[in-house]
Protein backbone atom coordinates (compact mmCIF):
# COMPACT_ATOMS: atom_id res chain seq x y z
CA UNK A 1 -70.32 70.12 -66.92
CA UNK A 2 -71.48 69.61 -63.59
CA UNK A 3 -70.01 66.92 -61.52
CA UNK A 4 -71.17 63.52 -60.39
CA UNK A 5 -71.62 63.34 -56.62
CA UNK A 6 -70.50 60.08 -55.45
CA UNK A 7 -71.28 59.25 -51.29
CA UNK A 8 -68.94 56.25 -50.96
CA UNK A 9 -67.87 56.68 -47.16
CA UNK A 10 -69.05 54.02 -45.29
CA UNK A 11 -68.52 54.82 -41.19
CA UNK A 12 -69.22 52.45 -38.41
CA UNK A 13 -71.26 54.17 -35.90
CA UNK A 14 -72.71 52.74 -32.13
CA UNK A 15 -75.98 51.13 -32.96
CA UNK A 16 -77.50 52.79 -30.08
CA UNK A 17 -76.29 56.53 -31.23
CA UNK A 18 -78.86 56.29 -34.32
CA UNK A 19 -82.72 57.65 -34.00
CA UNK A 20 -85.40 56.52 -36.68
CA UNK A 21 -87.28 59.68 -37.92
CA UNK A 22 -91.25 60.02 -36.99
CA UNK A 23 -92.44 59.74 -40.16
CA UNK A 24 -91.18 56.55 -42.23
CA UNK A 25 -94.61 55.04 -44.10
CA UNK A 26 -92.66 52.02 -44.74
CA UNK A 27 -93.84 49.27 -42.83
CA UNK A 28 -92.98 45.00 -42.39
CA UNK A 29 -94.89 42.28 -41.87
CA UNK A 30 -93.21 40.01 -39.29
CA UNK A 31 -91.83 37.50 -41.51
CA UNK A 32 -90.17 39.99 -43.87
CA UNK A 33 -88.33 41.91 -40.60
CA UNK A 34 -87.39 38.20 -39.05
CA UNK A 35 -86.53 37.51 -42.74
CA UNK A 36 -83.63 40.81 -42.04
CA UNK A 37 -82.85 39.46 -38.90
CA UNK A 38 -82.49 35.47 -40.19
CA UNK A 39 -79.58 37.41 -43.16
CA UNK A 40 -78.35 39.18 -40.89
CA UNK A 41 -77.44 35.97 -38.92
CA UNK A 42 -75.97 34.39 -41.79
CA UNK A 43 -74.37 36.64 -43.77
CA UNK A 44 -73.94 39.54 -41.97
CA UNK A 45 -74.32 43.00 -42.34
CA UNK A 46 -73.27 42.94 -46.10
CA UNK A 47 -75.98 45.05 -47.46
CA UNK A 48 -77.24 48.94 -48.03
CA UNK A 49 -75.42 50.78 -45.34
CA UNK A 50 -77.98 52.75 -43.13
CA UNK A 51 -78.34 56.69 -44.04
CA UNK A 52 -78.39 59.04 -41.57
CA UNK A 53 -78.14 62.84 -41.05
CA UNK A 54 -75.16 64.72 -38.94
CA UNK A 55 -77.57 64.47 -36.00
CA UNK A 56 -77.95 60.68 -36.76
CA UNK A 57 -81.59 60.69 -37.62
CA UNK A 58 -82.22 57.49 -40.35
CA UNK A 59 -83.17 58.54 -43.73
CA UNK A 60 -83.06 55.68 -45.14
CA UNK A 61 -82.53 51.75 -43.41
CA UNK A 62 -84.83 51.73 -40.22
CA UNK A 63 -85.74 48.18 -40.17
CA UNK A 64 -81.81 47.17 -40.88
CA UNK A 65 -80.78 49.22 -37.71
CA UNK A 66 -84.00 47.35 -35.78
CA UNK A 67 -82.63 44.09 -37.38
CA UNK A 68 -78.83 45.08 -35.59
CA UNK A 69 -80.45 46.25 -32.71
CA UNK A 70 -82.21 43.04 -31.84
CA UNK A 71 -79.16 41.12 -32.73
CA UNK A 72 -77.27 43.22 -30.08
CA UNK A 73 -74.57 44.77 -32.93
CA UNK A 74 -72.67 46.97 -31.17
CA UNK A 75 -71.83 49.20 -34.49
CA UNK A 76 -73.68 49.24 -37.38
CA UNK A 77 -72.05 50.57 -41.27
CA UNK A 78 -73.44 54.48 -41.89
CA UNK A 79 -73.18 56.96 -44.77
CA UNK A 80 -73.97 60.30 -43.89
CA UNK A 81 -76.13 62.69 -46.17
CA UNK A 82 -77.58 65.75 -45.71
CA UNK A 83 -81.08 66.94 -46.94
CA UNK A 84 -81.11 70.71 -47.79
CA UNK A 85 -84.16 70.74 -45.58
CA UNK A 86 -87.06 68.74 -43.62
CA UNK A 87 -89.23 68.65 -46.77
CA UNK A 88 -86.35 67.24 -48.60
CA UNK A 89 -85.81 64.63 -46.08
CA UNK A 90 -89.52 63.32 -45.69
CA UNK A 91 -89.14 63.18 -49.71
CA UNK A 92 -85.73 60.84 -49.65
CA UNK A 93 -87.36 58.86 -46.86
CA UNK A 94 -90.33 58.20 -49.40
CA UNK A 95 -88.46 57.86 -52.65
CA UNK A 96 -85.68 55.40 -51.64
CA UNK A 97 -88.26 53.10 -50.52
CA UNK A 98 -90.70 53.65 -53.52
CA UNK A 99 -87.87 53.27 -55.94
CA UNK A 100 -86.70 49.94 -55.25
CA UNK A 101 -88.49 48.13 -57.88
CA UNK A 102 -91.38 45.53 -58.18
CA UNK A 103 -91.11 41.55 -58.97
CA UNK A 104 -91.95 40.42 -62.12
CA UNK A 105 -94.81 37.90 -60.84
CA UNK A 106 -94.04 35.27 -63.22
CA UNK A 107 -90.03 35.18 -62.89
CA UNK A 108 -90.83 35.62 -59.00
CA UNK A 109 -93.01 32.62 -59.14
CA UNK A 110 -90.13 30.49 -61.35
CA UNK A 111 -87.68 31.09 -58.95
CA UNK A 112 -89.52 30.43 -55.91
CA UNK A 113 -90.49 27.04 -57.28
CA UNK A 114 -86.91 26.46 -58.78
CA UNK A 115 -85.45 27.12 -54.75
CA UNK A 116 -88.78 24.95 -53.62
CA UNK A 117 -87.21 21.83 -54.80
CA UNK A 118 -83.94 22.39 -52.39
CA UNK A 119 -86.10 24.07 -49.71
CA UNK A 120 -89.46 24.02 -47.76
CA UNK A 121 -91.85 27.27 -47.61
CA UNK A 122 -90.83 27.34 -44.52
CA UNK A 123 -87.35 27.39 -45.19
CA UNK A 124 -88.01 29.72 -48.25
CA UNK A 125 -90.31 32.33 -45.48
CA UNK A 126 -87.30 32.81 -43.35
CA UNK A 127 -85.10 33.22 -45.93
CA UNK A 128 -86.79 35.29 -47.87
CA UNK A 129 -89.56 37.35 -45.96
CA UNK A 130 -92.85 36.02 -47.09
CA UNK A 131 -95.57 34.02 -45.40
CA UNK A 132 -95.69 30.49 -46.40
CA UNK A 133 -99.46 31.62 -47.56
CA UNK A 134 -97.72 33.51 -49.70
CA UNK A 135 -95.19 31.77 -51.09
CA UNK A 136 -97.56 29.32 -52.25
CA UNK A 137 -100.00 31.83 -54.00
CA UNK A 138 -96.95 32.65 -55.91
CA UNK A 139 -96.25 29.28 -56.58
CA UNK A 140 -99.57 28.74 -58.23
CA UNK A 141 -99.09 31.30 -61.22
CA UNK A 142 -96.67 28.63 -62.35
CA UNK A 143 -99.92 26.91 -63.46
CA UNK A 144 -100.53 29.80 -65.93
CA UNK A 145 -99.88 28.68 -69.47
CA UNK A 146 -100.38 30.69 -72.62
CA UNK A 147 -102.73 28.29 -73.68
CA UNK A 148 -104.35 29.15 -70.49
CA UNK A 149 -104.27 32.73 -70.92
CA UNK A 150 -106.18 32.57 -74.42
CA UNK A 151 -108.55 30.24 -73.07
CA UNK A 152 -109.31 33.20 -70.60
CA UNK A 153 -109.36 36.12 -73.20
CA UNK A 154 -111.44 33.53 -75.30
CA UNK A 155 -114.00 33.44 -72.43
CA UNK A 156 -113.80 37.21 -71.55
CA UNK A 157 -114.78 38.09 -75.50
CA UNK A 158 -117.68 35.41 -75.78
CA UNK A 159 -119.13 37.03 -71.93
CA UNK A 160 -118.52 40.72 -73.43
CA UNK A 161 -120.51 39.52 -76.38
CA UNK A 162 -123.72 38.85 -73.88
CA UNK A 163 -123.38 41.89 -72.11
CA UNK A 164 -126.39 44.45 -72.54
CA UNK A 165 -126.02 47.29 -74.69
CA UNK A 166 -127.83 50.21 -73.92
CA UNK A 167 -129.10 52.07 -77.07
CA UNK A 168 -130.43 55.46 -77.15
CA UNK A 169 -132.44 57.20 -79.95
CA UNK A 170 -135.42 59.25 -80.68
CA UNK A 171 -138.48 58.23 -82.07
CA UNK A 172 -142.15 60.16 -82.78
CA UNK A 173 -145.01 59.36 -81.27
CA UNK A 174 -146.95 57.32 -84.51
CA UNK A 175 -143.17 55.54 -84.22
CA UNK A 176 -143.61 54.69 -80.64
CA UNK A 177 -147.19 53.24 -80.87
CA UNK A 178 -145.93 51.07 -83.73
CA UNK A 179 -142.66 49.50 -81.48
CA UNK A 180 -145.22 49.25 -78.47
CA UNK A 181 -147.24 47.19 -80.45
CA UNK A 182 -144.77 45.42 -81.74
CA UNK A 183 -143.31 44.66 -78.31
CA UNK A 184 -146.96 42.90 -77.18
CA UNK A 185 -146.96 40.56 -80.19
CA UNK A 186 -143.25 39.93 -79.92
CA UNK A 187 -141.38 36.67 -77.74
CA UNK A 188 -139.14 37.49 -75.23
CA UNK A 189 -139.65 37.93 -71.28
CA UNK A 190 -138.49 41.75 -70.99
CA UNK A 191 -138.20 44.54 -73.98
CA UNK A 192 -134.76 44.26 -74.67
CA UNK A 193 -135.30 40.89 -75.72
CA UNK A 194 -138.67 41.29 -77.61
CA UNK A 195 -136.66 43.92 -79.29
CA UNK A 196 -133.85 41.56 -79.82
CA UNK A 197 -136.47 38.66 -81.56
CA UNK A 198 -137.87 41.92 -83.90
CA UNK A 199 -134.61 42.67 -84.91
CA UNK A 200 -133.96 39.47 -86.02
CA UNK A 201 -136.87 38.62 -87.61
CA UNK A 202 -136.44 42.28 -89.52
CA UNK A 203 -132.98 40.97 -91.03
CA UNK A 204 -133.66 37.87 -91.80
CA UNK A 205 -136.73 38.75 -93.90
CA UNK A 206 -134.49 41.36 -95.14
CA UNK A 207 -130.77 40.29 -95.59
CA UNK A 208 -129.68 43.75 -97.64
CA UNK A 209 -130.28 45.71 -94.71
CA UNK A 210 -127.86 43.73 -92.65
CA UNK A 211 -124.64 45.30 -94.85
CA UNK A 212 -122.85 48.04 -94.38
């Protein structure tokens, strides 16, 4: 059975000793890095130490050492790890980042408005890294009922029911000088719905061909 590897030593390393690598995709809008910075000031340092290699390149907490660095921390808490190679470090890099989950919209939405009644958005941007724009887009999908959602699928199915179907098949030529004819004599302002009033006409005068 193989075993478990468990990286549980956390160092504290000079803030300024640590290099960000030249490739990290991950990327902050202002609020969400002054949104670091404004935790940092309260709480601390208290979260995800920073990763870094034995030469002290990040792998993995860039914008928390930025965060430290602006805040002039002098050491900052490190666990070392070491890829097997550069490929392997470009994938961490990528990974860590993409694996950190999504919100659920909804639940996001129902606590947002649940810390809005204790809070402004502008309280609520510092604290928690999005624009006040934002916060209140989020905010509105409290509106969405379930009664509002079927009223939506209701109207989706009754459009989808008026869209144009396109209908191909093969006729002769006796066949086609019969439609054509048809098509002149017919009401309707194009020949899909000349066709359409034939169609009808064709059923109702004969209801048995409508089954089946």
């Amino acid at each position: 059975m193989s075993e478990n590897k468990i990286y549980a030593e956390v160092q504290m390393v000079e803030t300024e000793t640590l290099k960000p690598n030249e490739y990290n995709p991950n990327i902050m809008t202002d609020e969400q890095f002054q949104s670091i910075v404004s935790d940092f000031q309260e709480n601390g340092f208290v979260g995800q130490p920073i990763i870094i290699t034995n030469d002290n390149t990040i792998i993995d907490g860039e914008h928390r050492w930025r965060a430290a660095k602006f805040l002039n921390y002098e050491k900052v808490p490190v666990v070392y790890f070491n890829p097997k190679d550069e490929d392997h470090q470009k994938m961490l890099t990528i990974g860590w980042n993409a694996k950190r989950g999504e919100f659920n919209p909804l639940k996001l939405a129902k606590l947002i408005q649940d810390l809005n009644q204790k809070y402004t958005l502008e309280e609520l941007s510092l604290k928690l890294g999005f624009s006040a724009s934002d916060l209140k887009d989020k905010l509105s999908l409290n509106q969405i009922t379930p009664e509002f959602i079927e009223q939506i699928k209701k109207e989706a199915d009754d459009r989808e029911k008026e869209v144009p179907r396109v209908m191909n098949f093969a006729v002769n030529q006796e066949q086609e000088m019969v439609i054509n004819e048809a098509l002149e004599l017919s009401i309707g302002k194009c020949k899909g719905e000349k066709l359409a009033y034939i169609c009808s006409a064709y059923l109702n005068d004969n209801p048995q061909n409508g089954k089946g």
